[in-house]
PDB file of N, CA and C in Angstrom:
ATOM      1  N   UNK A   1       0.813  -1.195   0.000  1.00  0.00           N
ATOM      2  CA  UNK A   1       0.000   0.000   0.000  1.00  0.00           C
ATOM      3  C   UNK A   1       0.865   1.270   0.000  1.00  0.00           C
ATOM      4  N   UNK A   2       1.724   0.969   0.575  1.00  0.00           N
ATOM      5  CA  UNK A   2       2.905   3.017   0.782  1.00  0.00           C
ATOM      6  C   UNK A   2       3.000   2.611  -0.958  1.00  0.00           C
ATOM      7  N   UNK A   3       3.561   2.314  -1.888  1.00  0.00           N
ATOM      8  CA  UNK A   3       3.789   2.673  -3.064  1.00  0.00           C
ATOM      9  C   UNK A   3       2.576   3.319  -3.887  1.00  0.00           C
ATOM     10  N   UNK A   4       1.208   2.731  -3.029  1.00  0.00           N
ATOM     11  CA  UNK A   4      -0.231   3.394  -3.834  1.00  0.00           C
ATOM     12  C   UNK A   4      -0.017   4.656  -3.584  1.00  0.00           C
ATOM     13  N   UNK A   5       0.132   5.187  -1.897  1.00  0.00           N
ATOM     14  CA  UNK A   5      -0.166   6.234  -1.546  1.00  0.00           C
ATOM     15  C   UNK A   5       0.438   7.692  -2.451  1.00  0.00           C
ATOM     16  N   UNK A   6       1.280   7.163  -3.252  1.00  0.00           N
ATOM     17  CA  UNK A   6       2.117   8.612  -4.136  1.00  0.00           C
ATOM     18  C   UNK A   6       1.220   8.859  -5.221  1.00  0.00           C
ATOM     19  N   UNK A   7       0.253   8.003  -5.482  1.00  0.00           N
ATOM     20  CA  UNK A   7      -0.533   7.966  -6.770  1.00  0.00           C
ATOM     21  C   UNK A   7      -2.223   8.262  -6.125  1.00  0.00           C
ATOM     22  N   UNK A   8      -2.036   8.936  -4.845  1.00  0.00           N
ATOM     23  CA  UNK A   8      -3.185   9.386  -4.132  1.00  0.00           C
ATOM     24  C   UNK A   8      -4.803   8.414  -4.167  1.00  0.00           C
ATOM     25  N   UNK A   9      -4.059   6.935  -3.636  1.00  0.00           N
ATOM     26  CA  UNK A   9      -4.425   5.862  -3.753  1.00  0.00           C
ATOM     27  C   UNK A   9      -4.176   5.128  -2.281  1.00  0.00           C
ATOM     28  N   UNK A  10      -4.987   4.555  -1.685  1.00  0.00           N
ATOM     29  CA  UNK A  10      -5.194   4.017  -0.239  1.00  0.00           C
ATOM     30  C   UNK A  10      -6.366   3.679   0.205  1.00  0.00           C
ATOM     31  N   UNK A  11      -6.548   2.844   1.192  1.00  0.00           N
ATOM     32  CA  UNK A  11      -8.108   2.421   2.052  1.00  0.00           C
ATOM     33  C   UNK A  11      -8.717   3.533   2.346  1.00  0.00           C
ATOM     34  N   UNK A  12      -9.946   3.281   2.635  1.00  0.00           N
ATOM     35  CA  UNK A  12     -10.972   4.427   2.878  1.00  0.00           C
ATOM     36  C   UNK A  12     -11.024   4.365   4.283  1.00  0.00           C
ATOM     37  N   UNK A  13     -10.340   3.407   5.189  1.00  0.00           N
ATOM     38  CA  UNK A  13     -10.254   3.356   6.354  1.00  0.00           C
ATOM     39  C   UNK A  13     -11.417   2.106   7.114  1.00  0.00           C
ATOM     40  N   UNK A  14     -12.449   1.707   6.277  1.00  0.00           N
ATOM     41  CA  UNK A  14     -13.484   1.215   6.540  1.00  0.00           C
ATOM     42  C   UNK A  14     -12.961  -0.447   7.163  1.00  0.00           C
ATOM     43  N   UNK A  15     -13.487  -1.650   7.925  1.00  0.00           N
ATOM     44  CA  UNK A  15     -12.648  -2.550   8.304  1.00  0.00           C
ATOM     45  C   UNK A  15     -12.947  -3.455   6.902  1.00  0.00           C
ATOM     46  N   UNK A  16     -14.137  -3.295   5.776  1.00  0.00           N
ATOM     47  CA  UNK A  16     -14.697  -4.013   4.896  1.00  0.00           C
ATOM     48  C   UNK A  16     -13.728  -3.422   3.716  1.00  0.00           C
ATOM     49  N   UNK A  17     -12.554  -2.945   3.987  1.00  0.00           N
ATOM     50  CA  UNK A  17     -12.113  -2.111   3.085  1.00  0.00           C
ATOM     51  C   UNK A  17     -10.278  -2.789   3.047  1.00  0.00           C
ATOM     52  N   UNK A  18     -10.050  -3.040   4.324  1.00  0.00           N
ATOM     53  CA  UNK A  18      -8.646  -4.408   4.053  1.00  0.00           C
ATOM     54  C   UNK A  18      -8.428  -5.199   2.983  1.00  0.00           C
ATOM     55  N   UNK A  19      -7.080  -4.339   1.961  1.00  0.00           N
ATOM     56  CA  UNK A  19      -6.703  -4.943   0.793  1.00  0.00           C
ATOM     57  C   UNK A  19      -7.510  -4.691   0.257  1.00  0.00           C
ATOM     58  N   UNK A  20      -7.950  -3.276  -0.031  1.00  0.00           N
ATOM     59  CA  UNK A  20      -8.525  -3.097  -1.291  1.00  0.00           C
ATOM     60  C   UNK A  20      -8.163  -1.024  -1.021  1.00  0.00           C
ATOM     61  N   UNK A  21      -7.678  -0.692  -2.008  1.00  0.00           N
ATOM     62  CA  UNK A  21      -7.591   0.585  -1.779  1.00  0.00           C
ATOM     63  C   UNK A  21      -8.196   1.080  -3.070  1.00  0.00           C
ATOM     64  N   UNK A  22      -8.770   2.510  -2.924  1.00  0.00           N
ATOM     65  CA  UNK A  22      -9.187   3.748  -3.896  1.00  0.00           C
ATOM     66  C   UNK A  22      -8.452   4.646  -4.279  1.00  0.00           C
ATOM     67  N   UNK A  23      -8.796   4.768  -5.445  1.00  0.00           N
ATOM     68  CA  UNK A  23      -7.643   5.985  -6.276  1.00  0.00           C
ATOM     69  C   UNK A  23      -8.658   6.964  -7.276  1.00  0.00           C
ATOM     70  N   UNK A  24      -8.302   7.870  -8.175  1.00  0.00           N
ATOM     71  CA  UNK A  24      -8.459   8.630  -9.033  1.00  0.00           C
ATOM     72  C   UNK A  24      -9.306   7.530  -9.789  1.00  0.00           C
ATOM     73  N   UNK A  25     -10.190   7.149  -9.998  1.00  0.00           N
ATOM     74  CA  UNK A  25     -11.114   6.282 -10.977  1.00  0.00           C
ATOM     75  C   UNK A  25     -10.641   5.074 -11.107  1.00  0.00           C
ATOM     76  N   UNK A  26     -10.346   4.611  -9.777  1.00  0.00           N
ATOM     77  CA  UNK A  26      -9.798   3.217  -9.727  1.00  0.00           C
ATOM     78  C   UNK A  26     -10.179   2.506  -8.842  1.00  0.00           C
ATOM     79  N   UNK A  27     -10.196   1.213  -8.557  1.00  0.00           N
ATOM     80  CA  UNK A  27     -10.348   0.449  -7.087  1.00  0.00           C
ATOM     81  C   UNK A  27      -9.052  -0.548  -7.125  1.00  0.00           C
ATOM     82  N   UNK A  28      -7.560  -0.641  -6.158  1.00  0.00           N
ATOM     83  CA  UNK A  28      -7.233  -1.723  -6.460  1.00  0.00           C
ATOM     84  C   UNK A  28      -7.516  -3.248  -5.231  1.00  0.00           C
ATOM     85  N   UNK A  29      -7.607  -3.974  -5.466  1.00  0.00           N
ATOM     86  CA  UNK A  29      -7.662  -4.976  -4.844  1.00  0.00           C
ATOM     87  C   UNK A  29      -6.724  -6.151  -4.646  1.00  0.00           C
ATOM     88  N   UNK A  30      -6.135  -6.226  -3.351  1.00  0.00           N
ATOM     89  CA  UNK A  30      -4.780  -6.637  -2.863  1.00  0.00           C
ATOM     90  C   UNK A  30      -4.972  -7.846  -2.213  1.00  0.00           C
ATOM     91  N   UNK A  31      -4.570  -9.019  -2.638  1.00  0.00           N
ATOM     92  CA  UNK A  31      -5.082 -10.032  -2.356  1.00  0.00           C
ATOM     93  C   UNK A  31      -3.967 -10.479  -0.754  1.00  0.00           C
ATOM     94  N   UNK A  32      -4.152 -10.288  -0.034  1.00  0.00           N
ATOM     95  CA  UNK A  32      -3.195  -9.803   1.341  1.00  0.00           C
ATOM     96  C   UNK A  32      -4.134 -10.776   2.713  1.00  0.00           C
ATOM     97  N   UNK A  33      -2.850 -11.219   3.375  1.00  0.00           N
ATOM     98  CA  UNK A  33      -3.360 -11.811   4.483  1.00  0.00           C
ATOM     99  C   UNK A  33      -3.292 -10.712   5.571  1.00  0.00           C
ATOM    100  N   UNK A  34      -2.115 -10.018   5.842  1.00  0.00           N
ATOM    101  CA  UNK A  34      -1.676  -9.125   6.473  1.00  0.00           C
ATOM    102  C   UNK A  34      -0.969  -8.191   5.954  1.00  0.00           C
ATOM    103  N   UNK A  35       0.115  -7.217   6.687  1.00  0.00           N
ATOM    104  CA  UNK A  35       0.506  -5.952   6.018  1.00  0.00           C
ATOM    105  C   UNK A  35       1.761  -6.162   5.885  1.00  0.00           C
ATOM    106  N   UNK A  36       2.371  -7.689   6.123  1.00  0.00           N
ATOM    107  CA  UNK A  36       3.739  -8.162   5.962  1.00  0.00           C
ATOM    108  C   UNK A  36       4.030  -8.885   4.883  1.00  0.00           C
ATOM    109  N   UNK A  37       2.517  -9.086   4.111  1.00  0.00           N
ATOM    110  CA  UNK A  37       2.951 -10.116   2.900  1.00  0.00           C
ATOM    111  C   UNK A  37       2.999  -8.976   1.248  1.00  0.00           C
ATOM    112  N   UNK A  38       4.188  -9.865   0.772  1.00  0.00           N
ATOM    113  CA  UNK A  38       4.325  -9.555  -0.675  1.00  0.00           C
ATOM    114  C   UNK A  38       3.197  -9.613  -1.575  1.00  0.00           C
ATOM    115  N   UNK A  39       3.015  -8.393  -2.432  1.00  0.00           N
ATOM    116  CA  UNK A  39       1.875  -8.691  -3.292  1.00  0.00           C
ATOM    117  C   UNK A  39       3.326  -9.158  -4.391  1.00  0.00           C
ATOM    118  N   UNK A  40       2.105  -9.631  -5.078  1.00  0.00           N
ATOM    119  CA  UNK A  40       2.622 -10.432  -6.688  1.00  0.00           C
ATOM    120  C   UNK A  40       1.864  -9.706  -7.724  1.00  0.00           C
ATOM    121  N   UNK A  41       0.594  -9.658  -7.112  1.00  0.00           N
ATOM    122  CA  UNK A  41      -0.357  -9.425  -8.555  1.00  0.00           C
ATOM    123  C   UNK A  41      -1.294  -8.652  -7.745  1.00  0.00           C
ATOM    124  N   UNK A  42      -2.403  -8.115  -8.335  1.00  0.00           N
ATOM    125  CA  UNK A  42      -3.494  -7.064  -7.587  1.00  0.00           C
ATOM    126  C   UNK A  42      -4.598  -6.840  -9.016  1.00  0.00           C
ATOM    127  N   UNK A  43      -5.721  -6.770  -8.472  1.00  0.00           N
ATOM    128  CA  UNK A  43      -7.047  -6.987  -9.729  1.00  0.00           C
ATOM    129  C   UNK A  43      -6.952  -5.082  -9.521  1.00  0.00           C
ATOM    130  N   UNK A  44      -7.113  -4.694 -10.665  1.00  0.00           N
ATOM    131  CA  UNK A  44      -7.699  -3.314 -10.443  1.00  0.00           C
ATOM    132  C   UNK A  44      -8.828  -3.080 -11.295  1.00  0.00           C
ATOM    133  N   UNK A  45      -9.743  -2.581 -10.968  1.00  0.00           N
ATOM    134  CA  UNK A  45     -11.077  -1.585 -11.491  1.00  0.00           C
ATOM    135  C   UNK A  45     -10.888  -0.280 -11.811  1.00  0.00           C
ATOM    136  N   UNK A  46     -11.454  -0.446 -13.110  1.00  0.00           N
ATOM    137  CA  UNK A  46     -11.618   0.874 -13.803  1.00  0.00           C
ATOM    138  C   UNK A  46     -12.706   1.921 -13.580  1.00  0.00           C
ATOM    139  N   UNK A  47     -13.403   2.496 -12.871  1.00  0.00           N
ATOM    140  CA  UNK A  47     -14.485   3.225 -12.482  1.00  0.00           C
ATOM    141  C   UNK A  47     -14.488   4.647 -12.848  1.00  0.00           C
ATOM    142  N   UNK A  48     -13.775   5.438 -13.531  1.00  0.00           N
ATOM    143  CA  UNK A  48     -13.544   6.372 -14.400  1.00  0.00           C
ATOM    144  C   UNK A  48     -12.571   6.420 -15.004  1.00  0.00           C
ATOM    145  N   UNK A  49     -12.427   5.370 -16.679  1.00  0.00           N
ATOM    146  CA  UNK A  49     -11.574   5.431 -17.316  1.00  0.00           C
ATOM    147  C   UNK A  49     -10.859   6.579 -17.677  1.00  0.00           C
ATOM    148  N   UNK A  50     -11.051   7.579 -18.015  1.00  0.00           N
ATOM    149  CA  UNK A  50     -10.297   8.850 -18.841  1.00  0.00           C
ATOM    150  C   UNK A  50      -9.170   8.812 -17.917  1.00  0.00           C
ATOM    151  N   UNK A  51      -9.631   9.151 -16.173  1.00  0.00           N
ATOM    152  CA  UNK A  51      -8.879   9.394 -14.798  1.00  0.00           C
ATOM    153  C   UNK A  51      -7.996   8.386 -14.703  1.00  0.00           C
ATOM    154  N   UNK A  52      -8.583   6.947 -14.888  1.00  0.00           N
ATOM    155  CA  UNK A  52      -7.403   6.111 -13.958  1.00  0.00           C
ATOM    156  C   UNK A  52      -6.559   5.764 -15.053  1.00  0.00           C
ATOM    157  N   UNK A  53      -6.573   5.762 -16.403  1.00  0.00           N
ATOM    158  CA  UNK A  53      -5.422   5.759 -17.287  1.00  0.00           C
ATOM    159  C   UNK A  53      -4.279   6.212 -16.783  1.00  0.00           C
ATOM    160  N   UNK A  54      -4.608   7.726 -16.281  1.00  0.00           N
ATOM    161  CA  UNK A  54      -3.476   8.320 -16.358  1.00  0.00           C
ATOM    162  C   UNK A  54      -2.410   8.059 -15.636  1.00  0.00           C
ATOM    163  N   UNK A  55      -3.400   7.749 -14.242  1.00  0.00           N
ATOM    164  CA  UNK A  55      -2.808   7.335 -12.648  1.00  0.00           C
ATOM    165  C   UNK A  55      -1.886   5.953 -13.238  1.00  0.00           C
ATOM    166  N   UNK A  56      -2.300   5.088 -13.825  1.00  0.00           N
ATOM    167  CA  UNK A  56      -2.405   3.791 -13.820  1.00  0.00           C
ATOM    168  C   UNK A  56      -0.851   3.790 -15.017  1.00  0.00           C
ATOM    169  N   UNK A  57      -0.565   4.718 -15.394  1.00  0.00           N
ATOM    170  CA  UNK A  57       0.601   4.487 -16.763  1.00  0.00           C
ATOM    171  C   UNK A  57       1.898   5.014 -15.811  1.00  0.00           C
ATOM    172  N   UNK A  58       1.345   6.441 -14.823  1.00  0.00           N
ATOM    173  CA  UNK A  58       2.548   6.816 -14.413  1.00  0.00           C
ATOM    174  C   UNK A  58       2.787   5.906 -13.125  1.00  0.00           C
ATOM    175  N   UNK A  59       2.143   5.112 -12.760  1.00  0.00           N
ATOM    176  CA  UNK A  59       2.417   3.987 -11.554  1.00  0.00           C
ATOM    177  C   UNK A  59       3.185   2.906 -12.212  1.00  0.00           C
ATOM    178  N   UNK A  60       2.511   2.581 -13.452  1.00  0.00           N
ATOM    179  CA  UNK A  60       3.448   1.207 -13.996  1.00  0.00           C
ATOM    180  C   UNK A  60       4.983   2.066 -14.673  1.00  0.00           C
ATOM    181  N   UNK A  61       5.059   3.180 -15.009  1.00  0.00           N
ATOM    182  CA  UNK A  61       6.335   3.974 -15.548  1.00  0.00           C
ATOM    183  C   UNK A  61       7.270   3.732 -14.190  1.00  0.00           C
ATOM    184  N   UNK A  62       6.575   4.336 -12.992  1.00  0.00           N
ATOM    185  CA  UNK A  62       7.442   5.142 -12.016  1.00  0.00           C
ATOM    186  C   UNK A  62       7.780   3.231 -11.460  1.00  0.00           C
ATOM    187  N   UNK A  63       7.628   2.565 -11.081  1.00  0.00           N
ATOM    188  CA  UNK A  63       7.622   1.076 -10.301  1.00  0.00           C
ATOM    189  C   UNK A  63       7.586   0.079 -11.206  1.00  0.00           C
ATOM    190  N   UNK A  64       8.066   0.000 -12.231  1.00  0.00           N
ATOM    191  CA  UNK A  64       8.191  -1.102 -13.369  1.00  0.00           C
ATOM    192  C   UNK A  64       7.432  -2.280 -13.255  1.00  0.00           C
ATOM    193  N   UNK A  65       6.179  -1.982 -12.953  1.00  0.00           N
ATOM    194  CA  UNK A  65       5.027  -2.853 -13.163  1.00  0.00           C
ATOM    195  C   UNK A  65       4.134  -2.742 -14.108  1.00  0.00           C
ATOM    196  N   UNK A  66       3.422  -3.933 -14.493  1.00  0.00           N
ATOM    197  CA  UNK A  66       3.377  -4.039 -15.847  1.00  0.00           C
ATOM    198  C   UNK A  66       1.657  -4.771 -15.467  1.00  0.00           C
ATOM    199  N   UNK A  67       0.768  -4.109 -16.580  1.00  0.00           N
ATOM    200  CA  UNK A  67      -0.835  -4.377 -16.613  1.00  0.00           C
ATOM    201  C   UNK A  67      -1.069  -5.556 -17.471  1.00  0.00           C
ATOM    202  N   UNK A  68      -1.722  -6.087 -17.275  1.00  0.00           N
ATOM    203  CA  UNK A  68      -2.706  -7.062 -17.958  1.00  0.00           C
ATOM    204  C   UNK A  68      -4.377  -6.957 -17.911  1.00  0.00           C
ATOM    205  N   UNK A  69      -4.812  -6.647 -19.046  1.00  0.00           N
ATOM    206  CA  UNK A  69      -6.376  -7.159 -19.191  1.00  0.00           C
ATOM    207  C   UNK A  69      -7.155  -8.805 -19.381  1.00  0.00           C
ATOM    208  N   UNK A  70      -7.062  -9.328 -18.177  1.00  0.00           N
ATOM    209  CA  UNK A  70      -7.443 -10.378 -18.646  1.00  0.00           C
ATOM    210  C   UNK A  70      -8.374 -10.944 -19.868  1.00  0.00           C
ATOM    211  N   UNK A  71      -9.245  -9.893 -20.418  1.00  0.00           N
ATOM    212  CA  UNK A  71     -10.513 -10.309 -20.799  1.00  0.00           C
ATOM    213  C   UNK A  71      -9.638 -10.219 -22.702  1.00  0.00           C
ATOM    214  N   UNK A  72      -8.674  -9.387 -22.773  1.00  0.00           N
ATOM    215  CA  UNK A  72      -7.925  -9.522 -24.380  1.00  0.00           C
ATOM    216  C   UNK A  72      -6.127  -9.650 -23.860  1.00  0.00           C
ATOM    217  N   UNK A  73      -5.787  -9.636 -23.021  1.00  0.00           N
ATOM    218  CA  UNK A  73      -4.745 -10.569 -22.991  1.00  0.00           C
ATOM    219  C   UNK A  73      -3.727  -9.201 -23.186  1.00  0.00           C
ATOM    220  N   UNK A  74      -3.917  -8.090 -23.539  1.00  0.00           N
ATOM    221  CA  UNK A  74      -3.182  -6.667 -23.803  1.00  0.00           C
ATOM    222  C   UNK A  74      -2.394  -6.449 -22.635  1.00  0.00           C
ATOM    223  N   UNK A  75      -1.117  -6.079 -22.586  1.00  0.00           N
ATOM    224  CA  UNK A  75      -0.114  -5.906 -21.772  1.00  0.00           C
ATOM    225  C   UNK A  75       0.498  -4.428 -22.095  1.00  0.00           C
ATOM    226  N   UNK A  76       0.289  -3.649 -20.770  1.00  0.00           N
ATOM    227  CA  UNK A  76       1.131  -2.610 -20.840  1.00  0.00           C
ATOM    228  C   UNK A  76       2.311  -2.040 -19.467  1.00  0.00           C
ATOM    229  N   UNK A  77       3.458  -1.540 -19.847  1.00  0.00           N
ATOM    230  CA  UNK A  77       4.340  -1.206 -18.259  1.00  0.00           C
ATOM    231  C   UNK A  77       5.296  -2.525 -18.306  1.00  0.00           C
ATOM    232  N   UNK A  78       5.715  -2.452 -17.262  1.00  0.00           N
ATOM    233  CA  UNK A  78       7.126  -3.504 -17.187  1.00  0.00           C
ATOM    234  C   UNK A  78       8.240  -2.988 -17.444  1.00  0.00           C
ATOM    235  N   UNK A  79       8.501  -1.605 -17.351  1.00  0.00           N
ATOM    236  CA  UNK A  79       9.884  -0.943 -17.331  1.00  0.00           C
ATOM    237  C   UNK A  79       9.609   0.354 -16.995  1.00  0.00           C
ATOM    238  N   UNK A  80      10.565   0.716 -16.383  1.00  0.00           N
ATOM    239  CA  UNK A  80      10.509   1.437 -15.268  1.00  0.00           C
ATOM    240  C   UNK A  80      11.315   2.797 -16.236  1.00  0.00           C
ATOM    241  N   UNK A  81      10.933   3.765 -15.811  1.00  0.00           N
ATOM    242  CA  UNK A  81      10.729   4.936 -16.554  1.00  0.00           C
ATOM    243  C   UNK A  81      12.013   5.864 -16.104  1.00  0.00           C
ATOM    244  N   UNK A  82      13.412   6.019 -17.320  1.00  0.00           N
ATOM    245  CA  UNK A  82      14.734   5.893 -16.865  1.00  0.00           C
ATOM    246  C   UNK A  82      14.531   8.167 -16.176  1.00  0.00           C
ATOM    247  N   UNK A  83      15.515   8.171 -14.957  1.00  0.00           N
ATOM    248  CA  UNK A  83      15.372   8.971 -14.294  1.00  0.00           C
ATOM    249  C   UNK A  83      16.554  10.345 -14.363  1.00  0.00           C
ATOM    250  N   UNK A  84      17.495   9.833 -15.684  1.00  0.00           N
ATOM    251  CA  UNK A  84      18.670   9.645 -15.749  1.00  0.00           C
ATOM    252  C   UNK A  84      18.118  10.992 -16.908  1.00  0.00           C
ATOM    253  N   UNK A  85      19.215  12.231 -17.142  1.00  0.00           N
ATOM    254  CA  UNK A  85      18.385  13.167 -18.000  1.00  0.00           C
ATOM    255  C   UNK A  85      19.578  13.795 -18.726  1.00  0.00           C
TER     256      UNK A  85
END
């Protein structure tokens, strides 16, 4: 979750709300036992596309993580966005 929080992304505080945080037209969902385990993977929701594009390109740029749509198999991110100028 601290890596969501730069992308003004986190829980709503609610207890029905553990491993799952809100963003800019997003929901992500963190498949988490506790706050010590490694994520691997995380489902995210789109709930105002135009918005969470944007969030969602400079998160996979800035942390070299990389999207998948399950439903067409489209892959975007997986390299990390050089800092070097």
């Amino acid at each position: 979750m601290r890596t969501l929080r730069g992308f003004n992304t986190a829980p709503d505080g609610s207890a029905e709300s553990f491993g799952m945080a809100h963003g800019p037209g997003l929901r992500v969902e963190l498949p988490m036992v506790d706050d010590k385990d490694d994520v691997m993977q995380a489902m995210v929701t789109l709930l105002e596309e135009e918005i969470a594009w944007h969030v969602l390109n400079r998160l996979c740029r800035s942390t070299g993580w990389a999207m998948m749509d399950p439903e067409t198999g489209r892959t975007f991110g997986g390299e990390r966005a050089s800092t070097e100028g």
